[in-house]
PDB file of N, CA and C in Angstrom:
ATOM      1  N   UNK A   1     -68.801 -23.513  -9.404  1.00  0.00           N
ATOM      2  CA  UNK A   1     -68.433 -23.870  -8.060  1.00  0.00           C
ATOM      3  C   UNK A   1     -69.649 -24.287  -7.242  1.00  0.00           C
ATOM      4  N   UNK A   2     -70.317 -24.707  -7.453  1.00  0.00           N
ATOM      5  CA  UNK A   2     -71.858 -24.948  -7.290  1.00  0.00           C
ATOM      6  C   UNK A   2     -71.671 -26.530  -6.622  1.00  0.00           C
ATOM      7  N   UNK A   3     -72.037 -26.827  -5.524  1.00  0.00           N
ATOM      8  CA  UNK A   3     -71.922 -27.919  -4.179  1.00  0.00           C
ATOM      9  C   UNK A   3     -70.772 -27.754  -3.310  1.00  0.00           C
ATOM     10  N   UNK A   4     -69.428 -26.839  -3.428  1.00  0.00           N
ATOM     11  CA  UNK A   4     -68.649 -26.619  -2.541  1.00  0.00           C
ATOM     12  C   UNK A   4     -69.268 -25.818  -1.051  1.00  0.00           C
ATOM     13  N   UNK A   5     -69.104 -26.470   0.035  1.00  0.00           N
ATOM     14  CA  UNK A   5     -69.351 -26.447   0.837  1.00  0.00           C
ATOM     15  C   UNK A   5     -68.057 -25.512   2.000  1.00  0.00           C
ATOM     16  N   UNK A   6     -68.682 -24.516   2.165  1.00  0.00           N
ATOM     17  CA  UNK A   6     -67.860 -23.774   3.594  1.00  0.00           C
ATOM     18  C   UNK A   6     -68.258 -23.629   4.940  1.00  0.00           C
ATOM     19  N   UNK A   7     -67.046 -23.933   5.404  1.00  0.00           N
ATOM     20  CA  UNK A   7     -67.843 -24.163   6.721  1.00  0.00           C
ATOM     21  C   UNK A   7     -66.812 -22.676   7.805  1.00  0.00           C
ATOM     22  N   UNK A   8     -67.301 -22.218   9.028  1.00  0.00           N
ATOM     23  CA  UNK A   8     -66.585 -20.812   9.526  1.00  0.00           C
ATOM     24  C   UNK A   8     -66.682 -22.112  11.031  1.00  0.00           C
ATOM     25  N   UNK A   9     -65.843 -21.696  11.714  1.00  0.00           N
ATOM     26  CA  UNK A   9     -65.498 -22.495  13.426  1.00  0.00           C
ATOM     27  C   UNK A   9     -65.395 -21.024  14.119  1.00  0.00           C
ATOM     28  N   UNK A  10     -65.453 -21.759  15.227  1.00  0.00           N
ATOM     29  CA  UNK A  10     -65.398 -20.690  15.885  1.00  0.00           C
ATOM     30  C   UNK A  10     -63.562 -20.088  16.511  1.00  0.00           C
ATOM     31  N   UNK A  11     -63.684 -18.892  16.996  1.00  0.00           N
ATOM     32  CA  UNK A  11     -62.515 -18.678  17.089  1.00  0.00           C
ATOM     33  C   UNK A  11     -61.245 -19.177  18.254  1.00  0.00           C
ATOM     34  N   UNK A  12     -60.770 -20.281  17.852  1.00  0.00           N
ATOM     35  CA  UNK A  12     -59.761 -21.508  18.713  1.00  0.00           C
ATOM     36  C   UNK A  12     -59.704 -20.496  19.997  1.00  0.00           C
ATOM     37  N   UNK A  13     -59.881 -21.149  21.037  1.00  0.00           N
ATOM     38  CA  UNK A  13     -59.542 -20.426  22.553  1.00  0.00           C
ATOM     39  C   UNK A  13     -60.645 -20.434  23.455  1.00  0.00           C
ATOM     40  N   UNK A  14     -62.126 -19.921  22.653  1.00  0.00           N
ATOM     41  CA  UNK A  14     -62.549 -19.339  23.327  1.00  0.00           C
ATOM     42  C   UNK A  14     -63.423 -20.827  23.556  1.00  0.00           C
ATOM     43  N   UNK A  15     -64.504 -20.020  24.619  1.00  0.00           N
ATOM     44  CA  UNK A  15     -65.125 -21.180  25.234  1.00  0.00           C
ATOM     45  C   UNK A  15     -66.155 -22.166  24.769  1.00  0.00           C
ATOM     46  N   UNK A  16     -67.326 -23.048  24.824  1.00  0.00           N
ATOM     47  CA  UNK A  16     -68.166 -23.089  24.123  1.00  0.00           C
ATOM     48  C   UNK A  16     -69.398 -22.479  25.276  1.00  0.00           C
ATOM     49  N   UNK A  17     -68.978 -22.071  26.237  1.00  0.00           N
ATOM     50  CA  UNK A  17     -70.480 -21.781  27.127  1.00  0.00           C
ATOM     51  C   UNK A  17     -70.549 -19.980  26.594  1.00  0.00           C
ATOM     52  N   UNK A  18     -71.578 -19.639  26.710  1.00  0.00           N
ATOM     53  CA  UNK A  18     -72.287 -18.233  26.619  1.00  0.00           C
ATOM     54  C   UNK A  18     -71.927 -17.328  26.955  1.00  0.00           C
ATOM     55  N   UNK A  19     -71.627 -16.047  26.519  1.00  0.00           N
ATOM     56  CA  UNK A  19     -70.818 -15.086  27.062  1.00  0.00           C
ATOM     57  C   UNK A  19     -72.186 -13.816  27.662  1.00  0.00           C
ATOM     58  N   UNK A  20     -72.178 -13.872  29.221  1.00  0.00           N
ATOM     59  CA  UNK A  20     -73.312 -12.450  28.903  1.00  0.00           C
ATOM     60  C   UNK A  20     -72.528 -11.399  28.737  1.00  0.00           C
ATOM     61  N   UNK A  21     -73.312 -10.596  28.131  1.00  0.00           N
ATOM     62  CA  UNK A  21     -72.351  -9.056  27.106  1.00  0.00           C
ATOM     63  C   UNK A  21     -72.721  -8.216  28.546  1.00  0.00           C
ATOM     64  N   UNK A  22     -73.220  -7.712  29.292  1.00  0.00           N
ATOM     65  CA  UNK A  22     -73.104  -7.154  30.770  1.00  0.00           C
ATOM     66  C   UNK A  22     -71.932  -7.328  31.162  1.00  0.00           C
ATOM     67  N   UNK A  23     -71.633  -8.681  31.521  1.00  0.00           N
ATOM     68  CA  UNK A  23     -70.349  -9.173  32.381  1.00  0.00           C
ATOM     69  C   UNK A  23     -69.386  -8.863  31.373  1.00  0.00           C
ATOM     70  N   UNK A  24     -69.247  -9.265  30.550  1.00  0.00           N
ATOM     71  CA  UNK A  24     -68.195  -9.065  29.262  1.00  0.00           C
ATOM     72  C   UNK A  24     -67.150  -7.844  29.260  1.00  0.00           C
ATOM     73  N   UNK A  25     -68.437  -6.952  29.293  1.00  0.00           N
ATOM     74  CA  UNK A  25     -68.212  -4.953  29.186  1.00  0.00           C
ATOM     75  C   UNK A  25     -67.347  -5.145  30.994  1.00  0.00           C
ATOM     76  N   UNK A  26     -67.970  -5.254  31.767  1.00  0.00           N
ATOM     77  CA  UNK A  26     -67.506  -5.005  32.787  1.00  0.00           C
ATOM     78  C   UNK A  26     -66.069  -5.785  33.808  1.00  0.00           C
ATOM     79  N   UNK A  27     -66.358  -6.729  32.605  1.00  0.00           N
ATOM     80  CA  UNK A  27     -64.733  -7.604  32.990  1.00  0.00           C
ATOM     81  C   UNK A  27     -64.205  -8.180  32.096  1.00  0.00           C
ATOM     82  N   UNK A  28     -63.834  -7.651  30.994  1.00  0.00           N
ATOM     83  CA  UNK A  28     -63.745  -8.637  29.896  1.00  0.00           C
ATOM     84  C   UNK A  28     -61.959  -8.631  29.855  1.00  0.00           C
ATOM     85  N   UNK A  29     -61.293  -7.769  30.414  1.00  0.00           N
ATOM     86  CA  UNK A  29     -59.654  -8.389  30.984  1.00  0.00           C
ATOM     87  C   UNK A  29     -59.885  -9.931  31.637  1.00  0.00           C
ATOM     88  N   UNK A  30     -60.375  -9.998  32.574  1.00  0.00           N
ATOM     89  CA  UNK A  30     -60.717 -10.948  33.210  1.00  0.00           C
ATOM     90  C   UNK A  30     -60.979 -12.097  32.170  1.00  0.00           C
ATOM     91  N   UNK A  31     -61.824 -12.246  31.474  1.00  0.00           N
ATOM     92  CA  UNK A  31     -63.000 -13.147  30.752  1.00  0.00           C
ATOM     93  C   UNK A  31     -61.578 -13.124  29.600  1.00  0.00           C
ATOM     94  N   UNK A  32     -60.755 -12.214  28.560  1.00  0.00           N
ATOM     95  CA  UNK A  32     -60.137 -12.179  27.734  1.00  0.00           C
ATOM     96  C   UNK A  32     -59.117 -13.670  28.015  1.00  0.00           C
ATOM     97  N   UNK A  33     -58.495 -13.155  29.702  1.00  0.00           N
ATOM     98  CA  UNK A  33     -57.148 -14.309  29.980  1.00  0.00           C
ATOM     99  C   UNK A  33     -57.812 -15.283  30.254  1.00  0.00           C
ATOM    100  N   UNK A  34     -58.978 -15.734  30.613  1.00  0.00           N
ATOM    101  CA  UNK A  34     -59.563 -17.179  30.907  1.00  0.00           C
ATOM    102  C   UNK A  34     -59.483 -17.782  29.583  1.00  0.00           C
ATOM    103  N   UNK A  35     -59.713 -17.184  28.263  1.00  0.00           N
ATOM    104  CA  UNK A  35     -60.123 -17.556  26.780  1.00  0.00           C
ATOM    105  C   UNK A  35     -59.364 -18.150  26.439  1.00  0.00           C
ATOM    106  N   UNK A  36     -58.136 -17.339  26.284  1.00  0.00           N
ATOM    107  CA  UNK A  36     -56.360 -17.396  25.596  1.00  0.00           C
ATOM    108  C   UNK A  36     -55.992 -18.677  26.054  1.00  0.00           C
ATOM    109  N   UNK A  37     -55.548 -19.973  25.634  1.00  0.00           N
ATOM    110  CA  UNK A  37     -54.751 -20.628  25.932  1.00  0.00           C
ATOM    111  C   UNK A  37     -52.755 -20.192  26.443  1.00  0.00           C
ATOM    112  N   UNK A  38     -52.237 -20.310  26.408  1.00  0.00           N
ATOM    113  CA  UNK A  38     -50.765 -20.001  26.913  1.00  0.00           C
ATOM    114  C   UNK A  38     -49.920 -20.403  25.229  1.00  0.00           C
ATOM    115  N   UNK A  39     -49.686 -19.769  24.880  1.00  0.00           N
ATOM    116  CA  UNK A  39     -48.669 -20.041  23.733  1.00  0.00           C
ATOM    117  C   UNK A  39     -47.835 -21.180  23.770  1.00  0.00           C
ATOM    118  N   UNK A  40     -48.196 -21.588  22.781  1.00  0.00           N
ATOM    119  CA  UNK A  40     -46.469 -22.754  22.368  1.00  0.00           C
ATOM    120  C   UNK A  40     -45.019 -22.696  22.955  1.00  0.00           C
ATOM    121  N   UNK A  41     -44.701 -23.597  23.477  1.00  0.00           N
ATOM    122  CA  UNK A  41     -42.986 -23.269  23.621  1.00  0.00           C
ATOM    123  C   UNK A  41     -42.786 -22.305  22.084  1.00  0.00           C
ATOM    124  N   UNK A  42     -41.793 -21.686  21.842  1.00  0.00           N
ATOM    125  CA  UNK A  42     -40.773 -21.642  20.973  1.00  0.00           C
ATOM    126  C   UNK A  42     -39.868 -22.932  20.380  1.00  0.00           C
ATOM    127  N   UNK A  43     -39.953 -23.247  19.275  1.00  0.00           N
ATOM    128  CA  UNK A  43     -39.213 -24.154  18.362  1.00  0.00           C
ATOM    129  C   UNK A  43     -38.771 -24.471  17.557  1.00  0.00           C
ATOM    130  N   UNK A  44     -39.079 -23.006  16.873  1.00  0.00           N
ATOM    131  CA  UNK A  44     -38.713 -22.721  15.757  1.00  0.00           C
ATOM    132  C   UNK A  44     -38.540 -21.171  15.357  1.00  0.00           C
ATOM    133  N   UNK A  45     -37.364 -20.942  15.051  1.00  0.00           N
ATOM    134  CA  UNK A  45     -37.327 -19.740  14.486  1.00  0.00           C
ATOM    135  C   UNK A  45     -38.400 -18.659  14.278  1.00  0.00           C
ATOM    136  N   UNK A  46     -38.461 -17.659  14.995  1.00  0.00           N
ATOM    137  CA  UNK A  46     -39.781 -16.767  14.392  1.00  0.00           C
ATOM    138  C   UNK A  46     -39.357 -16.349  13.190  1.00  0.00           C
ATOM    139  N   UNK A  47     -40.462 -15.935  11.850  1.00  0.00           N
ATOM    140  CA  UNK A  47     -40.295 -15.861  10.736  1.00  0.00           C
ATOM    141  C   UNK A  47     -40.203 -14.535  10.693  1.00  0.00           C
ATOM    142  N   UNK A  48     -39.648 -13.958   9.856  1.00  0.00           N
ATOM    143  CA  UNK A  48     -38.792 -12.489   8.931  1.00  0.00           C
ATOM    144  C   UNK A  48     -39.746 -12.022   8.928  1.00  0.00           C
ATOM    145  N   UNK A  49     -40.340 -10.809   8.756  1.00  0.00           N
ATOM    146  CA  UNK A  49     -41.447  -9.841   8.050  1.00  0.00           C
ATOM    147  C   UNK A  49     -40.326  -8.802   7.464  1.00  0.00           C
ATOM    148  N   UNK A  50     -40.107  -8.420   6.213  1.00  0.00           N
ATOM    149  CA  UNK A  50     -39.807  -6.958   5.683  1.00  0.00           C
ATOM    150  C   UNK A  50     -40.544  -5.564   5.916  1.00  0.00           C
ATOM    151  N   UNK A  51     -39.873  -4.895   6.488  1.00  0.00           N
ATOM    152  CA  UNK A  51     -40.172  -3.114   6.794  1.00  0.00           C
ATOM    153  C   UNK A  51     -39.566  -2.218   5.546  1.00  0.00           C
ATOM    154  N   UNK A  52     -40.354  -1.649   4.768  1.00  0.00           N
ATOM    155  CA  UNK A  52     -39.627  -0.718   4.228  1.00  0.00           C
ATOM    156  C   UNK A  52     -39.707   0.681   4.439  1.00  0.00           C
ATOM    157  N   UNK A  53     -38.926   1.728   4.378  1.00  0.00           N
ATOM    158  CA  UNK A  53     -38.962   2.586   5.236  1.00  0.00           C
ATOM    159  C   UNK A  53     -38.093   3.527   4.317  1.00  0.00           C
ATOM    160  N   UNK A  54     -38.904   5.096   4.417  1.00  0.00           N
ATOM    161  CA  UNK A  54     -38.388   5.635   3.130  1.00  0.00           C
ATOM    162  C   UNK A  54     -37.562   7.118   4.730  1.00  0.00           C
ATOM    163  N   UNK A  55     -36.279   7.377   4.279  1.00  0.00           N
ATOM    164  CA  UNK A  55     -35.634   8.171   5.305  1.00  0.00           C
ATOM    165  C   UNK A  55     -35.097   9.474   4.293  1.00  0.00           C
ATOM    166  N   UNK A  56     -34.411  10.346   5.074  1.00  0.00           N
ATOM    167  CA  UNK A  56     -33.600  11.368   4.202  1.00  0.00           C
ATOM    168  C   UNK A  56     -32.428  10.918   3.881  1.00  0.00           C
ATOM    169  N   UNK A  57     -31.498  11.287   3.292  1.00  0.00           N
ATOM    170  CA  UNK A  57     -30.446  10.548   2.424  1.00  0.00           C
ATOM    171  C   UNK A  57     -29.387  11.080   3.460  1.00  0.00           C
ATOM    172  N   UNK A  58     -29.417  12.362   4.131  1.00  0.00           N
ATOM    173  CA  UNK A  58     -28.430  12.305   5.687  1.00  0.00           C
ATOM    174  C   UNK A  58     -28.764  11.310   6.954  1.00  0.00           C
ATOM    175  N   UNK A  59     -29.804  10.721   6.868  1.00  0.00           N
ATOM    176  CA  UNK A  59     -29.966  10.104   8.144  1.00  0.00           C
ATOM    177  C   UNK A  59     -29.705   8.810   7.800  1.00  0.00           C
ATOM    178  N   UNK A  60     -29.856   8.118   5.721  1.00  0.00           N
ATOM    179  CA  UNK A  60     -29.236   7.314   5.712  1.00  0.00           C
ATOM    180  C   UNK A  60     -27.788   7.155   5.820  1.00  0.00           C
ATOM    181  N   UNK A  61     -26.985   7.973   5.260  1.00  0.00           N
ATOM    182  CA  UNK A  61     -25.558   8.381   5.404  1.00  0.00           C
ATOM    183  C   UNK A  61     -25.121   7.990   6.989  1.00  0.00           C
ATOM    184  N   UNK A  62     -25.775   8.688   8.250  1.00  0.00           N
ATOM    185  CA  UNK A  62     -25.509   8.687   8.987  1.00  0.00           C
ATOM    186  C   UNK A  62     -25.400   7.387   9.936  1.00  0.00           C
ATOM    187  N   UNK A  63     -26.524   6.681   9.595  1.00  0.00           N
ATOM    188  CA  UNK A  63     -26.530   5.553   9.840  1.00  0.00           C
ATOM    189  C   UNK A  63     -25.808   4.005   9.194  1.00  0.00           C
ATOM    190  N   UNK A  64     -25.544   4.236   7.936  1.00  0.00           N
ATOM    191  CA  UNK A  64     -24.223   3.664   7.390  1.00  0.00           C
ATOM    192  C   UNK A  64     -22.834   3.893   7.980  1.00  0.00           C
ATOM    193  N   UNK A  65     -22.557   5.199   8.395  1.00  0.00           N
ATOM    194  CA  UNK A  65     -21.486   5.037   8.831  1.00  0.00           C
ATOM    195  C   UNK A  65     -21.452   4.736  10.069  1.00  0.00           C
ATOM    196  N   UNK A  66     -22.261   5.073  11.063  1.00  0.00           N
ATOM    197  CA  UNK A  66     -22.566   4.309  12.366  1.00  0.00           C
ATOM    198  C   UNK A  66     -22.309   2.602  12.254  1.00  0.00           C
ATOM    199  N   UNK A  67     -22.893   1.692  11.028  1.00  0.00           N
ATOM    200  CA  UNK A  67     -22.758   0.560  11.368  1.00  0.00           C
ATOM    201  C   UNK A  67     -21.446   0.375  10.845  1.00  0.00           C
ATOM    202  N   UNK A  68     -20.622   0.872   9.853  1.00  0.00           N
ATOM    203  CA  UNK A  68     -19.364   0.761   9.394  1.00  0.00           C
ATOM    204  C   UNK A  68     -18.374   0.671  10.361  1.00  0.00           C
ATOM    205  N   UNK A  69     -18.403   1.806  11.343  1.00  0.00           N
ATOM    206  CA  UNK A  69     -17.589   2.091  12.509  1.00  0.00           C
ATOM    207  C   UNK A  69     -17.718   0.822  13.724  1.00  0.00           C
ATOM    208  N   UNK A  70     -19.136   0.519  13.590  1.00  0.00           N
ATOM    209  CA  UNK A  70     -18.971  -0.492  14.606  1.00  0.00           C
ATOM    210  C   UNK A  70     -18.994  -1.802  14.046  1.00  0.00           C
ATOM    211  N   UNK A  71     -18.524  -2.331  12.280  1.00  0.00           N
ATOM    212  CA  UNK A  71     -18.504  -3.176  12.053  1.00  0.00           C
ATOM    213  C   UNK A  71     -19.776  -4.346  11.760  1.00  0.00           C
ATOM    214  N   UNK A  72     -20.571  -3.943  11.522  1.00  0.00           N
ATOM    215  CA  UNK A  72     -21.883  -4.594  12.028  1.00  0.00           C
ATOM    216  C   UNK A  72     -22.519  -3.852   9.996  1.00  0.00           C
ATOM    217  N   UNK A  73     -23.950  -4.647   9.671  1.00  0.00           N
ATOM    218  CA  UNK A  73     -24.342  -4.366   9.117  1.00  0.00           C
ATOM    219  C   UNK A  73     -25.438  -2.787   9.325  1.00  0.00           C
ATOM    220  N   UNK A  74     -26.122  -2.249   8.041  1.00  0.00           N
ATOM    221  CA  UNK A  74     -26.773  -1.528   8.446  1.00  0.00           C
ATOM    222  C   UNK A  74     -28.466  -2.388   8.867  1.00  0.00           C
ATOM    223  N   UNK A  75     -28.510  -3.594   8.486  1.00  0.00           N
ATOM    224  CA  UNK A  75     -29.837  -4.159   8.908  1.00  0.00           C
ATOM    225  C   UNK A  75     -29.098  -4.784  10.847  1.00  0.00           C
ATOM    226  N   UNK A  76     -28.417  -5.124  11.045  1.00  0.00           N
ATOM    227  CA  UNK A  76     -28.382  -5.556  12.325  1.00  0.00           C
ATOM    228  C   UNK A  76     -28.472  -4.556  13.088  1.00  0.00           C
ATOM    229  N   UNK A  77     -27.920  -3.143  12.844  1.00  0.00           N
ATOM    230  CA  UNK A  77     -27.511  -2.113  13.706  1.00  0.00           C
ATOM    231  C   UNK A  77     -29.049  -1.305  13.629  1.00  0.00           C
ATOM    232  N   UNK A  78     -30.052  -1.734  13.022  1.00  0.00           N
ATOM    233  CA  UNK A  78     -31.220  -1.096  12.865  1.00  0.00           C
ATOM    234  C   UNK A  78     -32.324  -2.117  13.860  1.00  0.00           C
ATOM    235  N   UNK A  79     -32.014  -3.511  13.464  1.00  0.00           N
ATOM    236  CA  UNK A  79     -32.713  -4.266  14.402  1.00  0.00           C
ATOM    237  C   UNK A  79     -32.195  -4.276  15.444  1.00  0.00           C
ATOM    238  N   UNK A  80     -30.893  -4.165  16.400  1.00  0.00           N
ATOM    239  CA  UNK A  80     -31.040  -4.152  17.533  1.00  0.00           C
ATOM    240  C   UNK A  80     -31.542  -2.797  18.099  1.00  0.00           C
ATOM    241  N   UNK A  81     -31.752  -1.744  17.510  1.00  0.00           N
ATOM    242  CA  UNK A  81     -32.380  -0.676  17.985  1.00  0.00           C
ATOM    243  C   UNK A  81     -33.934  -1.007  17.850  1.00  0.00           C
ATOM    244  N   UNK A  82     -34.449  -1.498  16.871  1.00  0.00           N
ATOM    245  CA  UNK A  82     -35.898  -1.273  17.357  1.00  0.00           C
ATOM    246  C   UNK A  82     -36.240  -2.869  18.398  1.00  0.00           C
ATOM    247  N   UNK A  83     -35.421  -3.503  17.933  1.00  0.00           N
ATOM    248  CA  UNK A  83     -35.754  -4.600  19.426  1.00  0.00           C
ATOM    249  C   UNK A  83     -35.566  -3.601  20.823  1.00  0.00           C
ATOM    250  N   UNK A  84     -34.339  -3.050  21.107  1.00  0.00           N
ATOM    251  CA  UNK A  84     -34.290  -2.764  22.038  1.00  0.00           C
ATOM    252  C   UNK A  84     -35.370  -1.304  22.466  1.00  0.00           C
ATOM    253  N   UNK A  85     -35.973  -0.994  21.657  1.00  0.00           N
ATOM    254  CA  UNK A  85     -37.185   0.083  22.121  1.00  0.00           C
ATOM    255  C   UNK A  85     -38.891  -0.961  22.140  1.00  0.00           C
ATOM    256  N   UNK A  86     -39.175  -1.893  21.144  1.00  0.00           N
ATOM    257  CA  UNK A  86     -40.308  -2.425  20.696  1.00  0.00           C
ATOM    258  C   UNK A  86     -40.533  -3.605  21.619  1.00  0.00           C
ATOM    259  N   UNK A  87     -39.170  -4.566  21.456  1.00  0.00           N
ATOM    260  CA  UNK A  87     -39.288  -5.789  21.646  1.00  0.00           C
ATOM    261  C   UNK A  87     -40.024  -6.173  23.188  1.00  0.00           C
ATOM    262  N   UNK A  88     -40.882  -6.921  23.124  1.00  0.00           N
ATOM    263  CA  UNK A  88     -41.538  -7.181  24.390  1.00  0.00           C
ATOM    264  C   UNK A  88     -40.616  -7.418  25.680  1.00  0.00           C
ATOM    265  N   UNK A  89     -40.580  -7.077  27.045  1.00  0.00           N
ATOM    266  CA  UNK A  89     -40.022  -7.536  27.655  1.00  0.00           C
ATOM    267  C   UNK A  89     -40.189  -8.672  28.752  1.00  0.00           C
ATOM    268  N   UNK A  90     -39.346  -9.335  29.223  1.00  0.00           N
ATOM    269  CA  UNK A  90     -40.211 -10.820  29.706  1.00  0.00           C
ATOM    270  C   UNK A  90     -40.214 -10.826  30.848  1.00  0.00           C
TER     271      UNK A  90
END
């Protein structure tokens, strides 16, 4: 692998002028939101990540029949609970 060339950039956002590390420590909330550009619209589907998650065999029980009763799967009836504790609010 001998002439491949790597190159490192710097990290997209931030500025190209000088950061003093004084000011930094002492305001760097400040200095953080100047960096950040504003996110993308949304346009596409956010992508899946898998959780696996090891439970007791009553709390799975319990929760099967919870989504049975209300018709719903046991993965929907699990994601709208941790959306509704996790999920950011806007």
């Amino acid at each position: 692998m001998a002439g491949k060339k790597v190159s490192f950039s710097r990290k997209p956002g931030i500025a190209d002028k000088p950061v003093d590390v004084e000011d930094w420590v002492t305001n760097r909330e400040a200095l953080v939101e100047e960096e950040q550009p504003l996110p993308p619209p949304k346009t596409e589907p956010e992508k899946i990540k898998r959780l696996t998650l090891d439970i007791p065999e009553s709390l799975h029980k319990a929760i099967k029949l919870k989504a049975t009763n209300e018709g719903v799967t046991m993965v929907e009836l699990l994601r709208q609970l941790l959306e509704e504790h996790y999920a950011p609010k806007d």
